[in-house]
PDB file of N, CA and C in Angstrom:
ATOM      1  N   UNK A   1     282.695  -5.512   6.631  1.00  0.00           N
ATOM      2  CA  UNK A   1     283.271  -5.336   5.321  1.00  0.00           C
ATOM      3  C   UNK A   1     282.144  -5.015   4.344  1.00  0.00           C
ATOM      4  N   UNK A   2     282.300  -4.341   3.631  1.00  0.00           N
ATOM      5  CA  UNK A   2     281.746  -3.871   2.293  1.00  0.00           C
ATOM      6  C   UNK A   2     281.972  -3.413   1.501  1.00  0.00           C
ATOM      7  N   UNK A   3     281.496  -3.633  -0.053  1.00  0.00           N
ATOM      8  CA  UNK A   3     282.131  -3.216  -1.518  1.00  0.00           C
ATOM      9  C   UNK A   3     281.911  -1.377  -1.138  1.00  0.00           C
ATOM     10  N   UNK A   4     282.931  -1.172  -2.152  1.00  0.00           N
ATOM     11  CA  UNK A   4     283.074   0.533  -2.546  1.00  0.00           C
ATOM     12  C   UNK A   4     283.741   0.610  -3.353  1.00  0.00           C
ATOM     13  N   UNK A   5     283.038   2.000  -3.558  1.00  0.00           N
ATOM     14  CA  UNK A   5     283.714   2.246  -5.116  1.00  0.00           C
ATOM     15  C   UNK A   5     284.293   3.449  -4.911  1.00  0.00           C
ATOM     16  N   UNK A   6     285.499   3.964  -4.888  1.00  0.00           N
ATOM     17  CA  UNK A   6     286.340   5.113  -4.406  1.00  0.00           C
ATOM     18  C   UNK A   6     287.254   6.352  -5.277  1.00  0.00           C
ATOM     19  N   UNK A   7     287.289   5.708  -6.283  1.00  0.00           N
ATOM     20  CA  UNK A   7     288.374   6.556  -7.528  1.00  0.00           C
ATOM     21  C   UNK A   7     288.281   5.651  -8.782  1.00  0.00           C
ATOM     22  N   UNK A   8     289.112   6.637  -9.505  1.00  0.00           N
ATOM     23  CA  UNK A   8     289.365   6.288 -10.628  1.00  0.00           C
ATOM     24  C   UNK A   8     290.951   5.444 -10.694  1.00  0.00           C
ATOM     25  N   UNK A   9     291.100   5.156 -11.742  1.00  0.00           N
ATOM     26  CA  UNK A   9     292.519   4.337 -12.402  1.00  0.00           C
ATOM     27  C   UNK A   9     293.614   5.755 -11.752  1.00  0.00           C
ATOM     28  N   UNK A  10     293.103   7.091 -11.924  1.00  0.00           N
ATOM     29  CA  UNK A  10     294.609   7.836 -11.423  1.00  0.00           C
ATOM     30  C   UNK A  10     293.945   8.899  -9.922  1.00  0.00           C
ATOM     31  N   UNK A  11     292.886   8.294  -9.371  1.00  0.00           N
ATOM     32  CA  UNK A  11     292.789   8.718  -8.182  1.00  0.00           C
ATOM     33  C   UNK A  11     291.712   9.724  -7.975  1.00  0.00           C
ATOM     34  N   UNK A  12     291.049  10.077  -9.453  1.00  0.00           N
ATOM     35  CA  UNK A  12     290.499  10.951  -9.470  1.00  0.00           C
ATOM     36  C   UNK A  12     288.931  10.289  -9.230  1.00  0.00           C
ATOM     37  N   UNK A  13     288.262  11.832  -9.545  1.00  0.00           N
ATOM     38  CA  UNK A  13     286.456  11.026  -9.278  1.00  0.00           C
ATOM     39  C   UNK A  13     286.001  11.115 -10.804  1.00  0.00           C
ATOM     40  N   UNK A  14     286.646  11.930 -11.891  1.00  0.00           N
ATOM     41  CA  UNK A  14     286.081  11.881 -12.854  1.00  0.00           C
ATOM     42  C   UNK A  14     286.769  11.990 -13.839  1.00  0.00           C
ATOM     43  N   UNK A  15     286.705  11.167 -15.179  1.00  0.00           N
ATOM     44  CA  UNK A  15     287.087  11.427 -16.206  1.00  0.00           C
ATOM     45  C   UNK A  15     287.910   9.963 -16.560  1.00  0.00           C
ATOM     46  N   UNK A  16     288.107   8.994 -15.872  1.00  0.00           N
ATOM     47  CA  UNK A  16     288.873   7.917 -16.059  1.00  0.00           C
ATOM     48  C   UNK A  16     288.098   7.026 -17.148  1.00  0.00           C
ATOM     49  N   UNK A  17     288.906   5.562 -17.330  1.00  0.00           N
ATOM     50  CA  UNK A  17     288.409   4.970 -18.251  1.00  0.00           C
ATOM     51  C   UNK A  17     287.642   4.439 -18.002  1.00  0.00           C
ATOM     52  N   UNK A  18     286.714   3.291 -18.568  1.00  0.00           N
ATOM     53  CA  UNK A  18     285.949   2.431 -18.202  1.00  0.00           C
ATOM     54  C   UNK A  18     286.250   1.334 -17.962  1.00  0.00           C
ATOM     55  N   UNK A  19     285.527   0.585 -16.618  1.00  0.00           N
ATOM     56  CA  UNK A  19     286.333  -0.251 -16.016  1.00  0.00           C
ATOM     57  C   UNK A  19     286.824  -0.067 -14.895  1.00  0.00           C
ATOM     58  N   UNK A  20     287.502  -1.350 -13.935  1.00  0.00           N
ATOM     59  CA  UNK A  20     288.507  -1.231 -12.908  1.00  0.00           C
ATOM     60  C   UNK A  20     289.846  -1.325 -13.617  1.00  0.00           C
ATOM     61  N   UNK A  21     290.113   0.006 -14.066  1.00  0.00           N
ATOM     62  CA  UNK A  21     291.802  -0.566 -14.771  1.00  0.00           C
ATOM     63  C   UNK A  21     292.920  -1.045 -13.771  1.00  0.00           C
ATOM     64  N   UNK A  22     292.726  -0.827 -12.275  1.00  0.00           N
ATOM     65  CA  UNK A  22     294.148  -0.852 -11.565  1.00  0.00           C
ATOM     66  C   UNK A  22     293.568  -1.913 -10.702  1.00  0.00           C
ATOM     67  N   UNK A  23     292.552  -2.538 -10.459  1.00  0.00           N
ATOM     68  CA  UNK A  23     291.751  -3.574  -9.637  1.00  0.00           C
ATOM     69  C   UNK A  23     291.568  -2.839  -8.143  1.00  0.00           C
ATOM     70  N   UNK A  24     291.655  -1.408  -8.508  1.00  0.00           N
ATOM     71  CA  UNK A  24     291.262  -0.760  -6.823  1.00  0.00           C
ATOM     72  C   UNK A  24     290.369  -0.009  -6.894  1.00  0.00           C
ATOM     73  N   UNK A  25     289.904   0.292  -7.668  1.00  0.00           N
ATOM     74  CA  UNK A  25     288.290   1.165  -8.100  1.00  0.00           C
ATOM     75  C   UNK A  25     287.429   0.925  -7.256  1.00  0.00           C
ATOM     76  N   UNK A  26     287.538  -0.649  -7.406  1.00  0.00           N
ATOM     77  CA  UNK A  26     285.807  -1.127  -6.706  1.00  0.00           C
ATOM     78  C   UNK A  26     286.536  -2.329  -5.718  1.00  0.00           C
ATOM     79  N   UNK A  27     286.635  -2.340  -4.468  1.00  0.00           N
ATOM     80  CA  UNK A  27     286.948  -3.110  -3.663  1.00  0.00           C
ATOM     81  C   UNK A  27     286.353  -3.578  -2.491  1.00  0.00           C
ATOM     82  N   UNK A  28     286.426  -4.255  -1.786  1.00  0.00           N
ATOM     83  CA  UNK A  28     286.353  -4.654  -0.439  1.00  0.00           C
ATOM     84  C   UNK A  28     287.220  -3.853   0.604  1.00  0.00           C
ATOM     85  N   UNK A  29     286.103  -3.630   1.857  1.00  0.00           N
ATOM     86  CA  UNK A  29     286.684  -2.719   2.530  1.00  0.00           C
ATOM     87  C   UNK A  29     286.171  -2.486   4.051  1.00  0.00           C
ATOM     88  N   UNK A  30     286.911  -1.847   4.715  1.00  0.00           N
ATOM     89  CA  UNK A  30     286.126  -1.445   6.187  1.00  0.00           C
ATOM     90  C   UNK A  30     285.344  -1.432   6.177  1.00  0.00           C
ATOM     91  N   UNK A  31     284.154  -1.117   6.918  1.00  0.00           N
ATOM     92  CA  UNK A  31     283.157   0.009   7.143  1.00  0.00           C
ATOM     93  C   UNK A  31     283.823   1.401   8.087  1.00  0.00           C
ATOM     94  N   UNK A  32     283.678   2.584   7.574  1.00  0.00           N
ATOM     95  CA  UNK A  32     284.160   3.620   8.482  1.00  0.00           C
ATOM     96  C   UNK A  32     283.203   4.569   8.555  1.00  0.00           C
ATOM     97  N   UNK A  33     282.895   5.591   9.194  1.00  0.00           N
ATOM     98  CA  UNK A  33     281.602   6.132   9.790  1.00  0.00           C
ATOM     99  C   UNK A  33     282.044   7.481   9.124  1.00  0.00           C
ATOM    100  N   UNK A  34     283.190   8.482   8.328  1.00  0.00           N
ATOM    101  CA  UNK A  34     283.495   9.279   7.964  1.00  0.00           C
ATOM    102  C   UNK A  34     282.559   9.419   6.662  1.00  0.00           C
ATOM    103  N   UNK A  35     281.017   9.831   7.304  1.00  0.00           N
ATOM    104  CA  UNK A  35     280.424  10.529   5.941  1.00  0.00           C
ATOM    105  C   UNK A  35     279.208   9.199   5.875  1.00  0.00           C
ATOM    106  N   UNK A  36     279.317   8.324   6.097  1.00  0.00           N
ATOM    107  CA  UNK A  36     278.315   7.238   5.848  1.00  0.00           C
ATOM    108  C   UNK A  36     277.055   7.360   7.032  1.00  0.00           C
ATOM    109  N   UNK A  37     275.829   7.374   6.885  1.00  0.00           N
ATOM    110  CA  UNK A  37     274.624   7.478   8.012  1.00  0.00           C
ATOM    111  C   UNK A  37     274.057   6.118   7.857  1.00  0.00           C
ATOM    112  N   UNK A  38     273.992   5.693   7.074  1.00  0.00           N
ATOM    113  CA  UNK A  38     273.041   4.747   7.037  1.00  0.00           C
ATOM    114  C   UNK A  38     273.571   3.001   7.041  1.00  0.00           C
ATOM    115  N   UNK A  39     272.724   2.230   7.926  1.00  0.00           N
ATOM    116  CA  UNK A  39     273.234   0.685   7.567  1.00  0.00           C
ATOM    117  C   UNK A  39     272.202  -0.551   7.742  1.00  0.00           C
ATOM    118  N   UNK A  40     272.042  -1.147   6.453  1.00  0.00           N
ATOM    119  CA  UNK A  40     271.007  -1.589   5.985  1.00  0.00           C
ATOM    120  C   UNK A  40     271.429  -3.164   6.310  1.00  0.00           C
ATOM    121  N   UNK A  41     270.066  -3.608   7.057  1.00  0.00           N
ATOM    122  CA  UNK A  41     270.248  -4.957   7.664  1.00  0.00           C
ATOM    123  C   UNK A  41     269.375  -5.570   6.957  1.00  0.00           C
ATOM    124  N   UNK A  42     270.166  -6.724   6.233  1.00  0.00           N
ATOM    125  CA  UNK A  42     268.944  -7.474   6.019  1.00  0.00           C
ATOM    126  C   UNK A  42     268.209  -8.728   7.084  1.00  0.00           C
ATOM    127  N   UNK A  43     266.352  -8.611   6.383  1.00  0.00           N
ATOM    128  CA  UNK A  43     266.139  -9.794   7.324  1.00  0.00           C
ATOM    129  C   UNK A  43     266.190 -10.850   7.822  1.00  0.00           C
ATOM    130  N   UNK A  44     267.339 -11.580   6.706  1.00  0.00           N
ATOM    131  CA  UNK A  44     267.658 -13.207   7.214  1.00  0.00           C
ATOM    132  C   UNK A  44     268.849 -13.312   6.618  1.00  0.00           C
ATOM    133  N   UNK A  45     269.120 -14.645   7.355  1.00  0.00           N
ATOM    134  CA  UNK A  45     271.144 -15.245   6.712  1.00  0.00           C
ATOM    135  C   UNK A  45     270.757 -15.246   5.345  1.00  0.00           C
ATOM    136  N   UNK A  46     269.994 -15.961   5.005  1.00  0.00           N
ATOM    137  CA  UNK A  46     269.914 -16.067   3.135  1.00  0.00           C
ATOM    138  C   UNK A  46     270.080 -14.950   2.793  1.00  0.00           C
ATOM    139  N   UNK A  47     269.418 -13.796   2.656  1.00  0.00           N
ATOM    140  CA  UNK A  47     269.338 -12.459   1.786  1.00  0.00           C
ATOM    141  C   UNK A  47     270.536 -12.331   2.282  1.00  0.00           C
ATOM    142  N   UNK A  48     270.848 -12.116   3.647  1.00  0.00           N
ATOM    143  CA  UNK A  48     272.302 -11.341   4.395  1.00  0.00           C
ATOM    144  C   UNK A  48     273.601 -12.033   3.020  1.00  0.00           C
ATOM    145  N   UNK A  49     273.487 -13.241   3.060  1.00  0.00           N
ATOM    146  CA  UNK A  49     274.615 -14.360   2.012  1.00  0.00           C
ATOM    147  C   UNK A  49     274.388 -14.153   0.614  1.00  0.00           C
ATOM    148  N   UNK A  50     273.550 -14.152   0.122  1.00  0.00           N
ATOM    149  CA  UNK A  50     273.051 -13.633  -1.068  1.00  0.00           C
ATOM    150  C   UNK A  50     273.761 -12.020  -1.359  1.00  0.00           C
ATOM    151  N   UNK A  51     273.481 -11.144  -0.451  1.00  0.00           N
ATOM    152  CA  UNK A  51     273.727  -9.797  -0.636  1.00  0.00           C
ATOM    153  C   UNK A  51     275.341  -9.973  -0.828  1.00  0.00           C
ATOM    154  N   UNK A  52     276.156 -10.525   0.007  1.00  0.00           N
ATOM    155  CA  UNK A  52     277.248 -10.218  -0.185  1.00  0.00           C
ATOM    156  C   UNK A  52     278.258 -11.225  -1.009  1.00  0.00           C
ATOM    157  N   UNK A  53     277.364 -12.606  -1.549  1.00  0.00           N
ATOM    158  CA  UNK A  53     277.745 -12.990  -2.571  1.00  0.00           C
ATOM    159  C   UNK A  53     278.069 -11.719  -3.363  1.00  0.00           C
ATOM    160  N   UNK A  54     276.680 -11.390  -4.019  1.00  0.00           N
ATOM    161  CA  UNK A  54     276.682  -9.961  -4.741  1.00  0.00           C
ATOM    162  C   UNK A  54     277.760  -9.411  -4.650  1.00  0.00           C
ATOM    163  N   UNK A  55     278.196  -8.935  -3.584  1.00  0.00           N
ATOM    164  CA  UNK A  55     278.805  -7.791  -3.408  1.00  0.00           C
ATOM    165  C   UNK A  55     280.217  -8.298  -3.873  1.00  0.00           C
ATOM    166  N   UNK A  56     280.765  -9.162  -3.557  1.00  0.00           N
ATOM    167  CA  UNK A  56     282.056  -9.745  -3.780  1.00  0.00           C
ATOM    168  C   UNK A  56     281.842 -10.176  -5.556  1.00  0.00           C
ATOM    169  N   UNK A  57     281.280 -10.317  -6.169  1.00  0.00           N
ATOM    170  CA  UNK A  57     281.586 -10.642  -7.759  1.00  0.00           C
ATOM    171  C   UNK A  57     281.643  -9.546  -8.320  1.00  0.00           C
ATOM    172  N   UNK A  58     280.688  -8.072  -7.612  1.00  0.00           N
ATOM    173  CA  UNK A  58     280.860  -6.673  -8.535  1.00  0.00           C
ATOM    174  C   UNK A  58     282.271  -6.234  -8.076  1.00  0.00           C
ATOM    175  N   UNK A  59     282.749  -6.535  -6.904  1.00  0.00           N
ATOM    176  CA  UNK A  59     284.056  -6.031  -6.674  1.00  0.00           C
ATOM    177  C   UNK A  59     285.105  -6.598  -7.485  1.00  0.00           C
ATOM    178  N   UNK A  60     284.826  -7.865  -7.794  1.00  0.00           N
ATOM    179  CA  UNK A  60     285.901  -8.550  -8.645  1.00  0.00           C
ATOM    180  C   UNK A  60     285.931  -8.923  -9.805  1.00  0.00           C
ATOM    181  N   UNK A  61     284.717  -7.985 -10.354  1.00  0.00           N
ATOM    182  CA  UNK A  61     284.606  -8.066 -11.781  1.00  0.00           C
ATOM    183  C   UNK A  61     285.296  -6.644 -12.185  1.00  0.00           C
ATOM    184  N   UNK A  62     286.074  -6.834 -13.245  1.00  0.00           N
ATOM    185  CA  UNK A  62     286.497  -5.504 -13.908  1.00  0.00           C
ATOM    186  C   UNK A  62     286.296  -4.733 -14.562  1.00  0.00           C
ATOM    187  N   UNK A  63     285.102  -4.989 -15.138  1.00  0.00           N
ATOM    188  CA  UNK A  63     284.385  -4.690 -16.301  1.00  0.00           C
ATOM    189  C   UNK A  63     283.982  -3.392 -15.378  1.00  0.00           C
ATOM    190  N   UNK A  64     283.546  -3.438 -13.741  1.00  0.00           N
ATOM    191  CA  UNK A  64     282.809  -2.463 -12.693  1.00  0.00           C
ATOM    192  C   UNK A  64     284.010  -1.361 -12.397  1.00  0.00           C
ATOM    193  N   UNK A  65     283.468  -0.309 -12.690  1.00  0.00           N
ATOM    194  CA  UNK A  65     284.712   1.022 -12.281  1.00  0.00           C
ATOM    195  C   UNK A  65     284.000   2.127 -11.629  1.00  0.00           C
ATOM    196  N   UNK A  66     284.763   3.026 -11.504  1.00  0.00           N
ATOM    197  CA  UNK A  66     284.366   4.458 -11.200  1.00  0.00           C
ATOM    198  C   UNK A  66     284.468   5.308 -11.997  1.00  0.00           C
ATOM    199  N   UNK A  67     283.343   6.450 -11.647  1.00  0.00           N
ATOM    200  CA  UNK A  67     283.504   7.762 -12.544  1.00  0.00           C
ATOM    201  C   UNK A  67     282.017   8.065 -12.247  1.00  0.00           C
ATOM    202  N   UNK A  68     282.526   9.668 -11.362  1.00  0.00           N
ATOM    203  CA  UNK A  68     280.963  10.022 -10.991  1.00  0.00           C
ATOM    204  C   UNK A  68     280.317  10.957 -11.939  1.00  0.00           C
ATOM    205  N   UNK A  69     281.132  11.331 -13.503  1.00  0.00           N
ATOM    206  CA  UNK A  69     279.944  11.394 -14.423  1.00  0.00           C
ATOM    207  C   UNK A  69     278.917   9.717 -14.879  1.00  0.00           C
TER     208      UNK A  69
END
């Protein structure tokens, strides 16, 4: 599992508001190999737990959105 950030509030990549307006912007998710090369290990459980603390509060904060301007 890992955070991503995928669209906007109407599906698009650009021009939406600021923010997660629909709470699906920035989510938790598979990992799927369509387009992704790279996968970054960290060196211990701490950083590994740490990292995805991280990762789970930017996903569930709303304030975090998309828009690839």
């Amino acid at each position: 599992m890992l955070g991503s950030a995928s669209h906007d509030e109407r599906g698009q990549y650009r021009g939406g508001a600021a923010g997660d307006s629909t709470g699906t912007e920035v989510a938790i998710q598979n990992w799927y190999k369509n387009g992704w090369d790279t996968v970054l290990r960290p060196k211990t459980a701490i950083l590994a737990e740490k990292i995805a603390t991280a990762d789970e509060k930017a996903c569930g904060n709303n304030k975090i959105g998309y828009d690839q301007n």
